[in-house]
C-alpha atoms as a PDB file:
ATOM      1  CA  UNK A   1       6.334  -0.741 -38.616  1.00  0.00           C
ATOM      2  CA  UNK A   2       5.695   0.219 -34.907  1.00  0.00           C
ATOM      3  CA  UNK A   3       2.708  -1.170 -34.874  1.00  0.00           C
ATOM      4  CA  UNK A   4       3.388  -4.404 -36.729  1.00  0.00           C
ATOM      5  CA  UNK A   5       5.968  -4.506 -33.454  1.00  0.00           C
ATOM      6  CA  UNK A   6       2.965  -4.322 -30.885  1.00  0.00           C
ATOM      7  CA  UNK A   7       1.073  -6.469 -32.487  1.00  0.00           C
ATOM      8  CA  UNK A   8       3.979  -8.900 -32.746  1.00  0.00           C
ATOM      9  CA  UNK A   9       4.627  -8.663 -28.814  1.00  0.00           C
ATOM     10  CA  UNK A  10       0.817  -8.448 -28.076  1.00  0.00           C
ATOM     11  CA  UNK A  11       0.223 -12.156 -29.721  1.00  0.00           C
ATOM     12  CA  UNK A  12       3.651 -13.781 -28.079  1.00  0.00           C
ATOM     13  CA  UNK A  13       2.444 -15.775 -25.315  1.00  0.00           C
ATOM     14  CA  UNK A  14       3.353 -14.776 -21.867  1.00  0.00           C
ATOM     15  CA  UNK A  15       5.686 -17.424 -20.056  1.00  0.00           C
ATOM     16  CA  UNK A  16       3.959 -18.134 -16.634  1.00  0.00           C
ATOM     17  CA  UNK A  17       6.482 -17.608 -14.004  1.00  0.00           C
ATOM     18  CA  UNK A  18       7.531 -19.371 -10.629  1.00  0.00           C
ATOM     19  CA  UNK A  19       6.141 -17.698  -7.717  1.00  0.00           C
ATOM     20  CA  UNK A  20       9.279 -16.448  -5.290  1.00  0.00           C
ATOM     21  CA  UNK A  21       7.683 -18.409  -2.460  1.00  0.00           C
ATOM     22  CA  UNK A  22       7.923 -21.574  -4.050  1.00  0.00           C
ATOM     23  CA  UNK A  23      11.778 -21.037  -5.668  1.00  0.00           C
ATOM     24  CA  UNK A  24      12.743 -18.791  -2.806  1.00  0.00           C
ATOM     25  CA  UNK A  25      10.607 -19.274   0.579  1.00  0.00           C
ATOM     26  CA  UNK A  26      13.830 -17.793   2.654  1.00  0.00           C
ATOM     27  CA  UNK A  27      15.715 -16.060   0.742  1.00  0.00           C
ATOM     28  CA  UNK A  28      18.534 -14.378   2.492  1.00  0.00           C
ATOM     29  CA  UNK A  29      18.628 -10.829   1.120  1.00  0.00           C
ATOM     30  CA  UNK A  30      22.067  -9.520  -0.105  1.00  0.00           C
ATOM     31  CA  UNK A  31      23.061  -6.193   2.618  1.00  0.00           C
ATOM     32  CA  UNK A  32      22.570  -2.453   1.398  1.00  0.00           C
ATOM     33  CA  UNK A  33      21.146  -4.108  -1.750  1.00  0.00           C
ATOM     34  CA  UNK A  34      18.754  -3.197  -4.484  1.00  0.00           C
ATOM     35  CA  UNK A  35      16.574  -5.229  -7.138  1.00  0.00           C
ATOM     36  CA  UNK A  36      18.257  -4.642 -10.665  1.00  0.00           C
ATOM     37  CA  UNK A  37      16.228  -7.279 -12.530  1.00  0.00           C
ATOM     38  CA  UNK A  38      13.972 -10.312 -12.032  1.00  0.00           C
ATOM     39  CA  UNK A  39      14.074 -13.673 -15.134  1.00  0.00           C
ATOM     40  CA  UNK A  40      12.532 -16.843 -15.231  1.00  0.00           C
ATOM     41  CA  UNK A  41      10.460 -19.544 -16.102  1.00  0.00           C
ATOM     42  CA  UNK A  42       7.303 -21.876 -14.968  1.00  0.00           C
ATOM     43  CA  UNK A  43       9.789 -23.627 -12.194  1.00  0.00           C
ATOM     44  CA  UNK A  44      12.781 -21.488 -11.650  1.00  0.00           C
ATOM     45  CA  UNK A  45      13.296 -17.377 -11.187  1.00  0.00           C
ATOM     46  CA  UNK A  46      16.483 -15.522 -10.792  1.00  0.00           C
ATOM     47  CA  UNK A  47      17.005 -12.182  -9.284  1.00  0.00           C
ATOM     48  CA  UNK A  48      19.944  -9.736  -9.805  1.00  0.00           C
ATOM     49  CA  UNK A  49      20.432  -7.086  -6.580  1.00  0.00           C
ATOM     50  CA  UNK A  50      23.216  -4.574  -6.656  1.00  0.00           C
ATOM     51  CA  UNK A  51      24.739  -4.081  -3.100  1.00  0.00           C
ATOM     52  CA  UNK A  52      26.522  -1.420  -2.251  1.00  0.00           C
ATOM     53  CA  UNK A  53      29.165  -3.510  -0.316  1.00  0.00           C
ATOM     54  CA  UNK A  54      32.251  -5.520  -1.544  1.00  0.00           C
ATOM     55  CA  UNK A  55      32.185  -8.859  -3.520  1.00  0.00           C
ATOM     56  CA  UNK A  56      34.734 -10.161  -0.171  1.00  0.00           C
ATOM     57  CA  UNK A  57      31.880  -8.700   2.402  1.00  0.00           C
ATOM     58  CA  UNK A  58      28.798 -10.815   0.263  1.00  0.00           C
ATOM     59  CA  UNK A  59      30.746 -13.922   0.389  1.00  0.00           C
ATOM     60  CA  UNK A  60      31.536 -13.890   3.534  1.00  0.00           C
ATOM     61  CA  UNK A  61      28.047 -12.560   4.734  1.00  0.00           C
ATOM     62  CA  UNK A  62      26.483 -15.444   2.442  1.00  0.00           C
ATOM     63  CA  UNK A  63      28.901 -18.296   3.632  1.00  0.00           C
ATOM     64  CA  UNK A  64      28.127 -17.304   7.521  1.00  0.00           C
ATOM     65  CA  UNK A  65      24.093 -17.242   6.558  1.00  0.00           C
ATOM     66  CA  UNK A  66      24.317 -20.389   4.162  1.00  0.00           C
ATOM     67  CA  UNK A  67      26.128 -22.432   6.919  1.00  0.00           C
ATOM     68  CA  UNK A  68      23.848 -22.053   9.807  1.00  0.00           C
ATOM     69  CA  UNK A  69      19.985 -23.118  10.807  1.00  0.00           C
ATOM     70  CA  UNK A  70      18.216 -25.087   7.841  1.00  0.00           C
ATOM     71  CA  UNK A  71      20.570 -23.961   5.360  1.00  0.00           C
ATOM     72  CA  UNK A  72      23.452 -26.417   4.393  1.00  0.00           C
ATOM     73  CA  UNK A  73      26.430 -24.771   2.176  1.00  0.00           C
ATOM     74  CA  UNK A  74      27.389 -27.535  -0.189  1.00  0.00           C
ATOM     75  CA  UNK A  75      29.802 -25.854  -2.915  1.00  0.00           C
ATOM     76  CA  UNK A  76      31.896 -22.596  -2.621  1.00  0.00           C
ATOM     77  CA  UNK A  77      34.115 -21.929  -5.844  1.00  0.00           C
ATOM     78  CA  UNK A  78      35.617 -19.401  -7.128  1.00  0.00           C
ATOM     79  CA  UNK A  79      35.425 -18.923 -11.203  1.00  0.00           C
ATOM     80  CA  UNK A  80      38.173 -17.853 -12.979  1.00  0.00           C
ATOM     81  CA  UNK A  81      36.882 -14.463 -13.787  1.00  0.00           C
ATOM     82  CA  UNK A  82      37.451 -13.635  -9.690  1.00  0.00           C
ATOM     83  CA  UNK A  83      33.186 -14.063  -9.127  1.00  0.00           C
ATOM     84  CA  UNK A  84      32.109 -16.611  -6.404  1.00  0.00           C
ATOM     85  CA  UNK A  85      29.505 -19.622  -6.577  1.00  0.00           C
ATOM     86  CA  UNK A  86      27.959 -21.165  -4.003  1.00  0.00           C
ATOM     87  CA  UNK A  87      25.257 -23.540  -4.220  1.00  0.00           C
ATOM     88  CA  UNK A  88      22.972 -24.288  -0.716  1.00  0.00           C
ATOM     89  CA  UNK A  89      20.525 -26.623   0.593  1.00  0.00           C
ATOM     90  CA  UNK A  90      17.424 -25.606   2.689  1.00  0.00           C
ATOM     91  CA  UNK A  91      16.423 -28.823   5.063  1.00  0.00           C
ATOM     92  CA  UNK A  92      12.867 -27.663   4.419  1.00  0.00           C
ATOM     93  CA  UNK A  93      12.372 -26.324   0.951  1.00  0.00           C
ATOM     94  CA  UNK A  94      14.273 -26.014  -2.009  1.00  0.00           C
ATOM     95  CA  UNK A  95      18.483 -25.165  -2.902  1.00  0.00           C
ATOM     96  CA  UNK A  96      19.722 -21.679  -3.467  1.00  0.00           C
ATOM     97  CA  UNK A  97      22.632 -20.874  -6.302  1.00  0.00           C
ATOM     98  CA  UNK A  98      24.170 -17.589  -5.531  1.00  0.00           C
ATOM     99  CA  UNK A  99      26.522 -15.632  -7.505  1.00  0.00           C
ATOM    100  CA  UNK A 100      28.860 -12.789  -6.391  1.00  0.00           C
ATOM    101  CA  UNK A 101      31.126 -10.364  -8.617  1.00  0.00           C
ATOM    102  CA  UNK A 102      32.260  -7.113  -8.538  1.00  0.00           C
ATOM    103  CA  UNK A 103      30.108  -4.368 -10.599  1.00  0.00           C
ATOM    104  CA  UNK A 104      31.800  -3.354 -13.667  1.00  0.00           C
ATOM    105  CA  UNK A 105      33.191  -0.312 -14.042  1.00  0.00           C
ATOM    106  CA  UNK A 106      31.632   1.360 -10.817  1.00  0.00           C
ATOM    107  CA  UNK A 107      32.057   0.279  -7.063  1.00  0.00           C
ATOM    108  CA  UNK A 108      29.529  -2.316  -5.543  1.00  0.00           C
ATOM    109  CA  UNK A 109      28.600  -5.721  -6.236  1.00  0.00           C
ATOM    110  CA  UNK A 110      26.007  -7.981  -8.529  1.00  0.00           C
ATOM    111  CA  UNK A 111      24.427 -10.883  -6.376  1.00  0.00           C
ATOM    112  CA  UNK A 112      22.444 -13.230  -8.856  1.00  0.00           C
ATOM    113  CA  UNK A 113      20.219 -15.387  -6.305  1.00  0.00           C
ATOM    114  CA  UNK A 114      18.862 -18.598  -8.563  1.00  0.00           C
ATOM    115  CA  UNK A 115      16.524 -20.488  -6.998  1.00  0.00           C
ATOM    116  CA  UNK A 116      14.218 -23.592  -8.955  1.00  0.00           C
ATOM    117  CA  UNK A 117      10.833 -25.241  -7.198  1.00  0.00           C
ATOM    118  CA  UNK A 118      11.600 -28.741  -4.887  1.00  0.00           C
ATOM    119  CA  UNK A 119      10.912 -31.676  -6.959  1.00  0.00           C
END
């Protein structure tokens, strides 16, 4: 059976994926944060980090950084679960999504940064 399930994953085709400097070119890192996982496809990639610091403290760090230079904050909501989205614009490459809530059950914060290639 185990190795009917390796042969199985060894014949799937492997997705390409987007390169980070073509979704992400200057990506503002979340503070005191670490890389929990990485997911996408041929034009877009996601990253999840896990910061250390509060969901209020990565909003407001990522509504300062999204509002100045190239960057151009378009949307800020916040979902009815209590997580924040905001959605940016880079004057010379393509838009950021971001995504803030609170870590379950422990202290800390998931930051989902979403980014897709310029058409």
């Amino acid at each position: 059976m185990l190795a009917g399930l390796l042969l199985t994953l060894a014949c799937q085709e492997q997705r390409p994926e987007a390169r980070l400097s073509d979704v992400m070119p200057t990506i503002p890192l979340p503070p005191a944060a670490e890389v929990i996982s990485r997911e996408g496809g041929e034009d877009a990639l996601k990253i999840r980090f896990r910061s250390a610091s509060s969901p209020d403290a990565i909003a407001t760090y990522y509504r300062e950084v999204l509002s100045k230079g190239s960057w151009q904050l378009v949307s800020d909501t916040k979902l009815e679960d209590g997580s924040v989205a905001l959605y940016a614009e880079h004057s010379k490459g393509p838009p950021l999504w971001v995504t803030i809530q609170k870590a379950d059950g422990a202290s800390g914060t998931f930051v989902d940064l979403a980014g897709a290639k310029a058409k």
